[in-house]
Protein backbone atom coordinates (compact mmCIF):
# COMPACT_ATOMS: atom_id res chain seq x y z
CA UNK A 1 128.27 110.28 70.90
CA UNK A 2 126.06 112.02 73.20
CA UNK A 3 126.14 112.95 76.84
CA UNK A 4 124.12 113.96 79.88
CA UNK A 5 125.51 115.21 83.22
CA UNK A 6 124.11 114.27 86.58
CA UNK A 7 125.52 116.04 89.83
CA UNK A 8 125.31 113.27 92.56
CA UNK A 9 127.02 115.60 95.22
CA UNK A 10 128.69 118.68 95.30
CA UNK A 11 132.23 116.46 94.23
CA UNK A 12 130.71 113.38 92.27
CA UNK A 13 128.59 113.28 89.18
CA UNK A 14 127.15 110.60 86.83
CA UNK A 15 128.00 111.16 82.96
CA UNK A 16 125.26 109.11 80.98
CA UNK A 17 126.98 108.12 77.32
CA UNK A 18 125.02 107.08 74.63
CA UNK A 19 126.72 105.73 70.71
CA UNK A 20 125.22 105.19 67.95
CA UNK A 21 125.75 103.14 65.07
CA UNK A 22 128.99 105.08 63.53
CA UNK A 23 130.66 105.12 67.23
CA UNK A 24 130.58 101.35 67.56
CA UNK A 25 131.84 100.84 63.84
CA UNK A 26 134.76 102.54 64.75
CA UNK A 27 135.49 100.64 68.43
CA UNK A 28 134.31 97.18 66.01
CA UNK A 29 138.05 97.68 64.22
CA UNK A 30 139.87 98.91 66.91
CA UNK A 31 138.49 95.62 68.63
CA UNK A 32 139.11 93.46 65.67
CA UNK A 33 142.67 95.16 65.85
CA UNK A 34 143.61 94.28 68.89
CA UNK A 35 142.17 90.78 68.92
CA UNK A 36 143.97 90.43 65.55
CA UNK A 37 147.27 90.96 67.52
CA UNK A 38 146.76 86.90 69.82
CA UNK A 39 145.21 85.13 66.11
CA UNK A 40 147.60 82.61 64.13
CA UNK A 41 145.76 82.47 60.55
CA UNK A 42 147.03 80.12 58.11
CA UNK A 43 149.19 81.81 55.55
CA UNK A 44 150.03 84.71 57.31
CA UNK A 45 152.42 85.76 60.44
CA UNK A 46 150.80 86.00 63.45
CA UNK A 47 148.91 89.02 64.09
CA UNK A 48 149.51 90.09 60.00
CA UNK A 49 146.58 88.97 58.46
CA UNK A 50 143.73 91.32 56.69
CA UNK A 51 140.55 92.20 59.34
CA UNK A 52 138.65 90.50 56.75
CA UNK A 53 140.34 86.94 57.55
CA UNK A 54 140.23 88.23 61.60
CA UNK A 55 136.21 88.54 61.70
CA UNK A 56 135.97 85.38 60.22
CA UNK A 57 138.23 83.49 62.57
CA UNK A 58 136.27 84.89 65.37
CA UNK A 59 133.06 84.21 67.23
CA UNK A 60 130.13 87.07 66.85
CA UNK A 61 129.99 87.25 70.83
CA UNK A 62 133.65 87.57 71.60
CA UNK A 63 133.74 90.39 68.85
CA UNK A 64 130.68 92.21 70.41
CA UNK A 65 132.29 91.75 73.72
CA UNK A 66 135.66 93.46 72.71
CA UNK A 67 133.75 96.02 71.03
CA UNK A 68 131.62 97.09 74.12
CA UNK A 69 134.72 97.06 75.73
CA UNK A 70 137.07 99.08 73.25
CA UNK A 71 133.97 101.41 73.08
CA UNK A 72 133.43 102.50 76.52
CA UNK A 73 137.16 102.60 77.33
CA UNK A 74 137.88 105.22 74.38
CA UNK A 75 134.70 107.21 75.29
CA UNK A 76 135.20 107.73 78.55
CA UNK A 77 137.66 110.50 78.91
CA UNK A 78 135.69 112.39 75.75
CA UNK A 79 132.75 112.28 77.56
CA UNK A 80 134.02 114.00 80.65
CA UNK A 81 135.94 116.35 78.13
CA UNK A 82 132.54 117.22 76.30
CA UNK A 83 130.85 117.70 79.44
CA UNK A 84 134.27 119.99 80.49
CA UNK A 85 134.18 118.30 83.80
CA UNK A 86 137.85 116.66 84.20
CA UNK A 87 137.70 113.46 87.10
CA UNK A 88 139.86 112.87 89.67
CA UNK A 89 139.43 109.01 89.34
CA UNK A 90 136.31 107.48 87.65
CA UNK A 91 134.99 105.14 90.67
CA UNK A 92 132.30 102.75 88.26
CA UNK A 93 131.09 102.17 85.05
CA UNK A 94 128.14 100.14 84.09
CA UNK A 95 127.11 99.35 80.59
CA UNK A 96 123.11 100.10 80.81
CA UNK A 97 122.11 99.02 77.04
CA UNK A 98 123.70 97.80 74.25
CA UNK A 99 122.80 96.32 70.41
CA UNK A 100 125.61 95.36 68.68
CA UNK A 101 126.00 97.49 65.35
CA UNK A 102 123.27 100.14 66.69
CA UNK A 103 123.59 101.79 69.53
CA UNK A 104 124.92 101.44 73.27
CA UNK A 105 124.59 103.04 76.39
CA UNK A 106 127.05 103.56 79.60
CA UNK A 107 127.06 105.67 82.73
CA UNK A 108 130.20 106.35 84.60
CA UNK A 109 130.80 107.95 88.10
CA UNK A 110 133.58 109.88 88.56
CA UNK A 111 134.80 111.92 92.02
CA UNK A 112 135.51 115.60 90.67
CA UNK A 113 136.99 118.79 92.27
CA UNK A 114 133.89 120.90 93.53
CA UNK A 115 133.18 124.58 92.48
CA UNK A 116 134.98 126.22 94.62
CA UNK A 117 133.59 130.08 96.25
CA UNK A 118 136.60 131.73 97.64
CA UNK A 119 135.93 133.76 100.68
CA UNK A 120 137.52 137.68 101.45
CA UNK A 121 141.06 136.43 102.11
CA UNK A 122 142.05 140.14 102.79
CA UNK A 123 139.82 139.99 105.80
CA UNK A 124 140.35 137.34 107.48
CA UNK A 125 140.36 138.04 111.91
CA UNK A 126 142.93 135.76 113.10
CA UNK A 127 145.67 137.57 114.99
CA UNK A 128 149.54 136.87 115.51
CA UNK A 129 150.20 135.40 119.03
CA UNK A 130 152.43 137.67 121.09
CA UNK A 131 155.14 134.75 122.22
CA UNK A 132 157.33 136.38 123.92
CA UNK A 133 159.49 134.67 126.61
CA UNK A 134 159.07 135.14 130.07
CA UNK A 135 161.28 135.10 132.78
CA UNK A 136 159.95 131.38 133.77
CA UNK A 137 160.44 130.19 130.78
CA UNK A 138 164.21 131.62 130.90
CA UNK A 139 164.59 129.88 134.21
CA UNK A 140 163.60 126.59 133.14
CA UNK A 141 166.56 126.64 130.02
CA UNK A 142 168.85 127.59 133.11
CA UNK A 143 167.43 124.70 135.37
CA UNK A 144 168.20 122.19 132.37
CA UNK A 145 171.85 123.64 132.11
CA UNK A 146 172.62 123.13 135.78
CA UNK A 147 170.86 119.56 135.84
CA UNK A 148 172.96 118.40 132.44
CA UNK A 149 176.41 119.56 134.57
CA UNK A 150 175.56 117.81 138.18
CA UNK A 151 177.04 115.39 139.57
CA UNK A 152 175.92 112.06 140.94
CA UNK A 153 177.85 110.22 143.33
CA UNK A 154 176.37 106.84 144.60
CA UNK A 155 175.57 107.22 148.54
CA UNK A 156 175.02 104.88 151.30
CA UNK A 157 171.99 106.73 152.76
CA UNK A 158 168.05 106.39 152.29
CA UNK A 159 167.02 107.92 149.25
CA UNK A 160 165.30 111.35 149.41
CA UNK A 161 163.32 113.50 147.30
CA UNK A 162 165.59 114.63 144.49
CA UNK A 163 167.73 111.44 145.00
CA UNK A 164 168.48 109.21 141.55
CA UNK A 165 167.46 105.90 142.18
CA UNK A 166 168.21 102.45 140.00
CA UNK A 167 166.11 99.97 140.39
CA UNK A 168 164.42 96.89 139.23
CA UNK A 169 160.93 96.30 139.51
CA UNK A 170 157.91 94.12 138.16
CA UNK A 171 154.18 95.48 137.96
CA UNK A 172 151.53 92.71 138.56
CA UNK A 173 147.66 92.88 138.17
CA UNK A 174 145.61 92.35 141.39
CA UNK A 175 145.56 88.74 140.22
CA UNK A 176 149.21 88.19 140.11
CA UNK A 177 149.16 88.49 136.43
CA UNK A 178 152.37 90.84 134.68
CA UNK A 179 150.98 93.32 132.53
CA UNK A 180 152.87 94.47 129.43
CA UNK A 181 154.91 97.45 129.91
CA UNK A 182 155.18 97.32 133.39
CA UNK A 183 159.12 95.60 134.06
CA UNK A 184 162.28 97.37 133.99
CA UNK A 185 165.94 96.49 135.19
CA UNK A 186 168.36 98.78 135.69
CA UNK A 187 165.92 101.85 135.60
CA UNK A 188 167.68 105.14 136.85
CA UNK A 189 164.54 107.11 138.08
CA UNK A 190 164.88 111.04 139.86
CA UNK A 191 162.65 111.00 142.80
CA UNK A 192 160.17 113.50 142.70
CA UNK A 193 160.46 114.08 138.85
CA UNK A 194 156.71 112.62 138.61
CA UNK A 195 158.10 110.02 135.90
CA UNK A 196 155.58 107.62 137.24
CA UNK A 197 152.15 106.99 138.56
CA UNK A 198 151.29 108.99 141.80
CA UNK A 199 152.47 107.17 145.11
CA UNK A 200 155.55 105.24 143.33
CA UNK A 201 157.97 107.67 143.62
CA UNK A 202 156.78 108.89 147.11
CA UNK A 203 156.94 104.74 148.41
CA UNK A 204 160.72 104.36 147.19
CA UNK A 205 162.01 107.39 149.39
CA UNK A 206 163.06 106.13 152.82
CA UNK A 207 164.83 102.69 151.17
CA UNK A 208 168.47 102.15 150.63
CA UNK A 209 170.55 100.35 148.43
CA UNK A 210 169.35 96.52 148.72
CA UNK A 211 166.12 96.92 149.73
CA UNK A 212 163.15 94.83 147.89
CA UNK A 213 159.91 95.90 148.57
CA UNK A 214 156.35 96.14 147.24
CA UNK A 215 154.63 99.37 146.03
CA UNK A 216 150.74 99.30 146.11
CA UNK A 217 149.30 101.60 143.23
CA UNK A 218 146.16 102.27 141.80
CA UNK A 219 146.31 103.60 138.47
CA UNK A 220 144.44 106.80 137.38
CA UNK A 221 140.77 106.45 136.60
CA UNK A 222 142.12 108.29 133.40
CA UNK A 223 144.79 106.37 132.51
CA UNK A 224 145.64 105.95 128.61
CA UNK A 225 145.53 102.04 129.10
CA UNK A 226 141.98 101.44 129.79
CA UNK A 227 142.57 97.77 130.85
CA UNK A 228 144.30 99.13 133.88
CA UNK A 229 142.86 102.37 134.35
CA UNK A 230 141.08 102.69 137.88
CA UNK A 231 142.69 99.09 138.72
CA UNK A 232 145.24 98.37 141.83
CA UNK A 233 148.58 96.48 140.81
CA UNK A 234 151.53 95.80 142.80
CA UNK A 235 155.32 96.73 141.93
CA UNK A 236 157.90 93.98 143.08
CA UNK A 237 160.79 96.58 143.41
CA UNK A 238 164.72 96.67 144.04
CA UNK A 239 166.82 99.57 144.91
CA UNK A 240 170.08 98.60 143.24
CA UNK A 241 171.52 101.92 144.10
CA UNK A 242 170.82 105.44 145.56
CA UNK A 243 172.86 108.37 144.16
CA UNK A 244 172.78 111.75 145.49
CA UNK A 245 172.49 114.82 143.19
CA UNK A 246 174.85 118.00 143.48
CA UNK A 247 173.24 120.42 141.38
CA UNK A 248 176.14 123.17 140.43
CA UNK A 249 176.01 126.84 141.76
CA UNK A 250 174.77 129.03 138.31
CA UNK A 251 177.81 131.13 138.08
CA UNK A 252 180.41 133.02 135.75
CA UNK A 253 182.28 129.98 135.58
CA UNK A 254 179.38 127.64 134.85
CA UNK A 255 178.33 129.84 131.87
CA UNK A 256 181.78 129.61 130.39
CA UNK A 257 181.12 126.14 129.77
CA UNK A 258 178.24 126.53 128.14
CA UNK A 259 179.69 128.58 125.09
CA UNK A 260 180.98 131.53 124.42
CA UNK A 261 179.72 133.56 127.73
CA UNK A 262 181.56 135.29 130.07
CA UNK A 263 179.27 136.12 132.65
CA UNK A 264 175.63 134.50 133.41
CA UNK A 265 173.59 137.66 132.27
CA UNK A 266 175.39 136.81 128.89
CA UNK A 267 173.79 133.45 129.18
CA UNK A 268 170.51 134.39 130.49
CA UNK A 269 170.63 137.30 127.04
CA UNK A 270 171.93 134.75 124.62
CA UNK A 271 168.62 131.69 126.07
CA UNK A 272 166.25 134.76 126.03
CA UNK A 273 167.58 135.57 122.28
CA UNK A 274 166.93 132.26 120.86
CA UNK A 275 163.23 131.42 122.99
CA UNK A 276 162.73 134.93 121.15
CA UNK A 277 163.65 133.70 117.63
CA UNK A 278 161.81 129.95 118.18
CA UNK A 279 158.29 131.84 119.79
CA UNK A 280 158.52 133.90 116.70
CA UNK A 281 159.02 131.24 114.17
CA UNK A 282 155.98 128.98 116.23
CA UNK A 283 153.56 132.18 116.46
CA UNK A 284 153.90 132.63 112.40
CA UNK A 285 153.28 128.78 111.62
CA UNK A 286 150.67 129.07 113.60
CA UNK A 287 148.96 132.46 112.33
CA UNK A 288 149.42 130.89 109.02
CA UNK A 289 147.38 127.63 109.72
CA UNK A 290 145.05 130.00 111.70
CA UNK A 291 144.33 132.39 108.44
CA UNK A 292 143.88 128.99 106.54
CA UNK A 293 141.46 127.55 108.58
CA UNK A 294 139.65 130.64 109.16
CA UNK A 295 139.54 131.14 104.96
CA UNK A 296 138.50 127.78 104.67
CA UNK A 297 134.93 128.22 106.49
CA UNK A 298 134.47 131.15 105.21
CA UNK A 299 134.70 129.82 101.62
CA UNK A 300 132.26 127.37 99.74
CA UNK A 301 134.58 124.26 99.23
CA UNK A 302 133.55 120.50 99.52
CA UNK A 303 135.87 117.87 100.10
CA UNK A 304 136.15 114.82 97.00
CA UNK A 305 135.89 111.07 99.13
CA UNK A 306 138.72 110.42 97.16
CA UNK A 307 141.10 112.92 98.22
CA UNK A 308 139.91 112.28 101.89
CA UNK A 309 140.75 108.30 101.69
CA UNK A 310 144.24 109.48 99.67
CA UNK A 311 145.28 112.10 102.83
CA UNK A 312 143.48 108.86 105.22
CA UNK A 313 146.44 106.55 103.83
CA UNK A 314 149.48 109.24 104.05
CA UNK A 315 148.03 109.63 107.37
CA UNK A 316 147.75 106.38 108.72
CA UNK A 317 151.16 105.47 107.01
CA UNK A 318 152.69 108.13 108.67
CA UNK A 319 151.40 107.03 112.01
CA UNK A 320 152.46 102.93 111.65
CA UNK A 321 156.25 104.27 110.68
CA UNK A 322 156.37 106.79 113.76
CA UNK A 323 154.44 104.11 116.46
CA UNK A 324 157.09 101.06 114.42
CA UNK A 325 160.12 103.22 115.27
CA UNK A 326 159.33 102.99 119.27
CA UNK A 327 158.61 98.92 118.69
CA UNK A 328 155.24 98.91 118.18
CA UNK A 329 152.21 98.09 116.13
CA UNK A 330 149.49 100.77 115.28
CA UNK A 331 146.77 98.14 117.23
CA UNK A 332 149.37 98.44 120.38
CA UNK A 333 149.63 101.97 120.34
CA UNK A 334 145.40 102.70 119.84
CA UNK A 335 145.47 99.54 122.73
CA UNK A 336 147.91 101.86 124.98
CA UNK A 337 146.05 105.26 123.75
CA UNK A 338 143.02 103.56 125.26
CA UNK A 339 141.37 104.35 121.68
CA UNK A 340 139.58 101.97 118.99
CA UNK A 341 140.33 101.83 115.31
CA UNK A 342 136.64 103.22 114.72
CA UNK A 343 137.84 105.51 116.76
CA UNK A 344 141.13 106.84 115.44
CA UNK A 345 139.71 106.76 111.88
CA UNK A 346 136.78 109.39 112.84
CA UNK A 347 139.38 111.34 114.21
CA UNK A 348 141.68 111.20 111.44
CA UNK A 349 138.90 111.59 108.54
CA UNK A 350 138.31 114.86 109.93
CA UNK A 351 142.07 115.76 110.10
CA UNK A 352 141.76 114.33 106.44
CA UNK A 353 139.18 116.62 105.33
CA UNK A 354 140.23 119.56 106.87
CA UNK A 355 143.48 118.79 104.82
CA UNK A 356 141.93 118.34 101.54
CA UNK A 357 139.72 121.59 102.03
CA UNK A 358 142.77 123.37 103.09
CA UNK A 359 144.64 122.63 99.64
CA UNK A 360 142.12 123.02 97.67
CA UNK A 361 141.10 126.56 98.83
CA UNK A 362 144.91 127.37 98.53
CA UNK A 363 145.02 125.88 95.21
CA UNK A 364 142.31 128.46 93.92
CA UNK A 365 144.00 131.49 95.76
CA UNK A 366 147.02 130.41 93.59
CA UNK A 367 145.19 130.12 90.21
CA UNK A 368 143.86 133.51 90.92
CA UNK A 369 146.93 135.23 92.18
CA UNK A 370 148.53 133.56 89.31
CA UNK A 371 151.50 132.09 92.12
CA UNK A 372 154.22 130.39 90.20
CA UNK A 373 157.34 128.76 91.01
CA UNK A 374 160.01 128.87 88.67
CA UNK A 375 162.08 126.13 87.22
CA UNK A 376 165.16 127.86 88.19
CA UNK A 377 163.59 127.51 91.92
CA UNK A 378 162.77 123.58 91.93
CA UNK A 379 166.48 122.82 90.66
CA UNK A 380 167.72 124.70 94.02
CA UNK A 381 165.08 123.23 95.99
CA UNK A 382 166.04 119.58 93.99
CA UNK A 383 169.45 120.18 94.74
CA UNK A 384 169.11 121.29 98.82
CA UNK A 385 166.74 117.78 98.91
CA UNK A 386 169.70 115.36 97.35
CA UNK A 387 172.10 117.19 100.28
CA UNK A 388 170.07 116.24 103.10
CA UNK A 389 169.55 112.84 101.35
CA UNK A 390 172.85 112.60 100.75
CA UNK A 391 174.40 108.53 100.13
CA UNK A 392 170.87 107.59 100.16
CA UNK A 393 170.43 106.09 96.36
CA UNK A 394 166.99 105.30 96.54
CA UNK A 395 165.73 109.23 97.71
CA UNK A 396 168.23 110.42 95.16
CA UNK A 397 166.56 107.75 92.37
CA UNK A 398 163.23 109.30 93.64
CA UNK A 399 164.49 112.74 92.55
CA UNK A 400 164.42 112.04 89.35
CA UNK A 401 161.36 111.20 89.00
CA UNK A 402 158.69 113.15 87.35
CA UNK A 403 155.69 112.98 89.32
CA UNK A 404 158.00 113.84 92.22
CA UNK A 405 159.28 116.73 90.60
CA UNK A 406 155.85 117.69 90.40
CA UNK A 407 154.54 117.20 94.06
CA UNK A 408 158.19 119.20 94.94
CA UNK A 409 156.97 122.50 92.64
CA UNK A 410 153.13 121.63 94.10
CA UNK A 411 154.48 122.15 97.45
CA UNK A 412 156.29 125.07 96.71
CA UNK A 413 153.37 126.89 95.05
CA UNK A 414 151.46 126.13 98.01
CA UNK A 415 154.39 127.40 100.56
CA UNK A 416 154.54 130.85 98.43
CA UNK A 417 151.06 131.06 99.00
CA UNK A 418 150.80 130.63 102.60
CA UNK A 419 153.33 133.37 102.04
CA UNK A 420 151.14 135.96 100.35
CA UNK A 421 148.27 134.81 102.70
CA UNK A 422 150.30 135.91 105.68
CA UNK A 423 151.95 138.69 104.47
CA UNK A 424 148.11 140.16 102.87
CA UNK A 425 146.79 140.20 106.17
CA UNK A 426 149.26 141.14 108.38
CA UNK A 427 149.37 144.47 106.05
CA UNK A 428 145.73 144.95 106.48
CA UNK A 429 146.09 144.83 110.12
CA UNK A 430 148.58 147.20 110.29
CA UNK A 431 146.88 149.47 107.73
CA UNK A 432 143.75 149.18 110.18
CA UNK A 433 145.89 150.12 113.41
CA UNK A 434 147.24 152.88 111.62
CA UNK A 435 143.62 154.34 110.25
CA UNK A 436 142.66 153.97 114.02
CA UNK A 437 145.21 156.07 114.99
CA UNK A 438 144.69 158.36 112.47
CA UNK A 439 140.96 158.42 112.92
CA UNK A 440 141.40 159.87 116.63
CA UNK A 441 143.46 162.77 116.08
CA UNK A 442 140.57 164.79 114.39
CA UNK A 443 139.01 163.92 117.34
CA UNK A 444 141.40 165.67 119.28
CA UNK A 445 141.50 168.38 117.33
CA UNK A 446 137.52 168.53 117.74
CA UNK A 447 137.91 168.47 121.63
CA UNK A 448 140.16 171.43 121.31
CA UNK A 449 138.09 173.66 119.18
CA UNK A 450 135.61 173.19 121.42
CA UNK A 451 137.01 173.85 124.45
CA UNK A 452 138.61 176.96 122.72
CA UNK A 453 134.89 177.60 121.89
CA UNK A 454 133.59 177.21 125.47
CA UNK A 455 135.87 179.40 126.49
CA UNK A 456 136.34 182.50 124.47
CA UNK A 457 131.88 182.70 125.73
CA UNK A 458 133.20 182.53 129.21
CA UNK A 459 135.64 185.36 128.46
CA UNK A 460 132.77 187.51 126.29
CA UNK A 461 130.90 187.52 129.14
């Protein structure tokens, strides 16, 4: 067997295969073999009788047919060994010549991993978000506290700003037509909470309990469902009730009910504690993905089709489960998004990519950090997984399996080297903030001899 590479793209090539004479003797009785397997011949059990009897029993075209194809299927794989390019998937094969007993000739395509240049991961500029919590941010966990302990109590009076209203109401094109979406009954709505589309809210205050009305709207020019965006519609609307909304005083004994506080500055310490703890745990995830992008472009690293259609699928799967989960279809929620499949699947090839190029850089920093998870490590991880799972026998059948195994310790490498990414980087920028500091006391000492110096000439003259 012989072989000849042919790069077609950075991750595809073209392996050209050419056998001779002893090659296709050898896939001629592995063909004869397995053909052997289906013949009845007279004096023998099925599938027992000598190769001789076999050939004999068979037509010359269905033989050279099962040879051609015994032949290219056991070459394959040696070919991309001998060439010591490994496939991801082999995409097509096409037999180009072939002469039964002498010689034949095949190419196959196959999507491979690219060479991969890693770039100065020690270097990388992204910088840690400083997250911490302001006082606003404090204020609106307190203004969530107070509005989960109010009290409503149903009221007589026209509703005002800040009022809960229920209500029933039906939105109709300009035409008369209902639009999907746009009916409720028995809708509690907070006036002034900016739940709907401007001028709603605003025509409901002034009504009472009982009153039907309709609200003219036009819908935002911007509007996520394009067929209404821009367009007027009318709201057939009932005020079933109007309930009015004592928000409690924020005091000693409101924090008390909230946990184990005694006194509201307790509360305030313990919300500003955990925003602390959350910002922290958002700004890391987020300097990590930052570092990774960032090493990503500045490495050489080309993206296999393959793995882009493969990260396509988890990501469209992903999507139809989340969108099926609120009642819908993934058409209905690209029809609400005001966005078209063609769309949506430019978007998502380049999430797709970036994804691919992302784990495959990380991949290499791995191999060359030699990163390794222990087996000791996926049992614990195995055995937190079937916890969470818990009663659920077909995740706990999936544990077992081998291949999931695998993508569990995959995962984990990768996590441990996000890890090392981080952790590499955040000590080179503190090593650099400490050789700046360092680097300006000489500086200071330089000022001071030569003030010194200035000075003791003043004095010698």
């Amino acid at each position: 067997m012989k072989t000849t590479k042919k790069n077609l793209s950075d991750t595809r090539v073209e392996v050209k295969v050419t056998l001779d004479a002893t090659d296709l003797q050898a896939a001629r009785e592995q063909a004869l073999a397995r053909l052997a397997k289906d013949l009845k011949v007279q004096g023998f059990r099925k599938g027992k009788a000598p190769l001789s009897l076999v050939e004999k029993q068979i037509s010359p075209n269905e033989i050279a047919n099962e040879t051609i194809d015994v032949a290219v299927r056991t070459n394959i794989s040696k070919a991309f060994e001998a060439e010591k390019q490994p496939p991801i998937a082999v995409t097509n094969v096409a037999v180009t010549k072939y002469v039964p007993g002498e010689s034949a000739e095949f190419t196959a395509t196959a999507d491979v991993l690219p060479d991969i240049k890693l770039g100065d991961y020690k270097k990388l500029g992204a910088k840690m978000d400083n997250m911490e919590p302001t006082d606003a941010d404090v204020q609106e966990i307190i203004d969530n506290i107070t509005k989960a302990y109010s009290e409503k109590t149903a009221t007589k009076k026209k509703a005002e700003s800040g009022d809960e209203v229920i209500i029933d109401f039906v939105g109709k094109r300009e035409n008369g037509e209902e639009f999907a979406g746009g009916s409720a009954k028995d809708h509690h709505l907070e006036l002034g909470s900016g739940q709907f589309i401007p001028g709603f809210e605003d025509a409901i205050i002034g009504h009472e309990s009982g009153d039907k009305f309709d609200i003219k709207v036009t819908f935002p020019k911007d509007y996520p469902e394009k067929s209404l965006a821009g367009k007027p519609a009318v709201f057939e609307t009932l005020v079933k009730q109007v309930n009015e909304i004592k928000v409690p005083k924020l005091d000693d004994e409101l924090a008390k009910k909230c946990g184990n506080f005694k006194t509201v500055a307790e509360l305030k310490a313990d919300i500003k504690t955990n925003l602390q703890a959350q910002n922290q745990q958002r700004a890391y995830e987020k300097y990590r993905d930052d570092l990774v992008q960032e090493l990503v472009r500045k490495s050489k690293v080309a993206a296999p089709e393959i793995l882009i259609d493969d990260q396509m699928r988890f990501i469209r799967d992903d999507l139809t489960r989340n969108v099926a989960s609120h009642g819908m279809t993934l058409e209905q929620y690209l029809t609400q998004s005001g966005m078209t499949l063609e769309e949506w699947e430019r978007q998502a090839k380049e999430v797709a990519e970036q994804r691919v190029k992302s784990s495959l850089v990380l991949q290499i920093l791995a191999r060359e950090q030699n990163i390794q998870v222990t087996d000791d490590e996926v049992e614990a991880k195995i055995a937190e997984l079937r916890s969470v799972y818990g009663k659920s026998k077909e995740a706990q059948d999936n544990l077992k399996r081998p291949e999931v195994r695998q993508d569990i310790k995959n995962r984990m490498i990768i996590d441990k080297t996000l890890d090392f990414l981080t952790v590499e980087n955040l000590q080179s920028t503190n090593s650099a903030k400490k050789t700046s500091k360092t680097d300006k006391k000489p500086a200071a000492k330089s000022s001071t001899k030569a003030t010194k110096s200035k000075s003791a000439k003043k004095a010698d003259k």
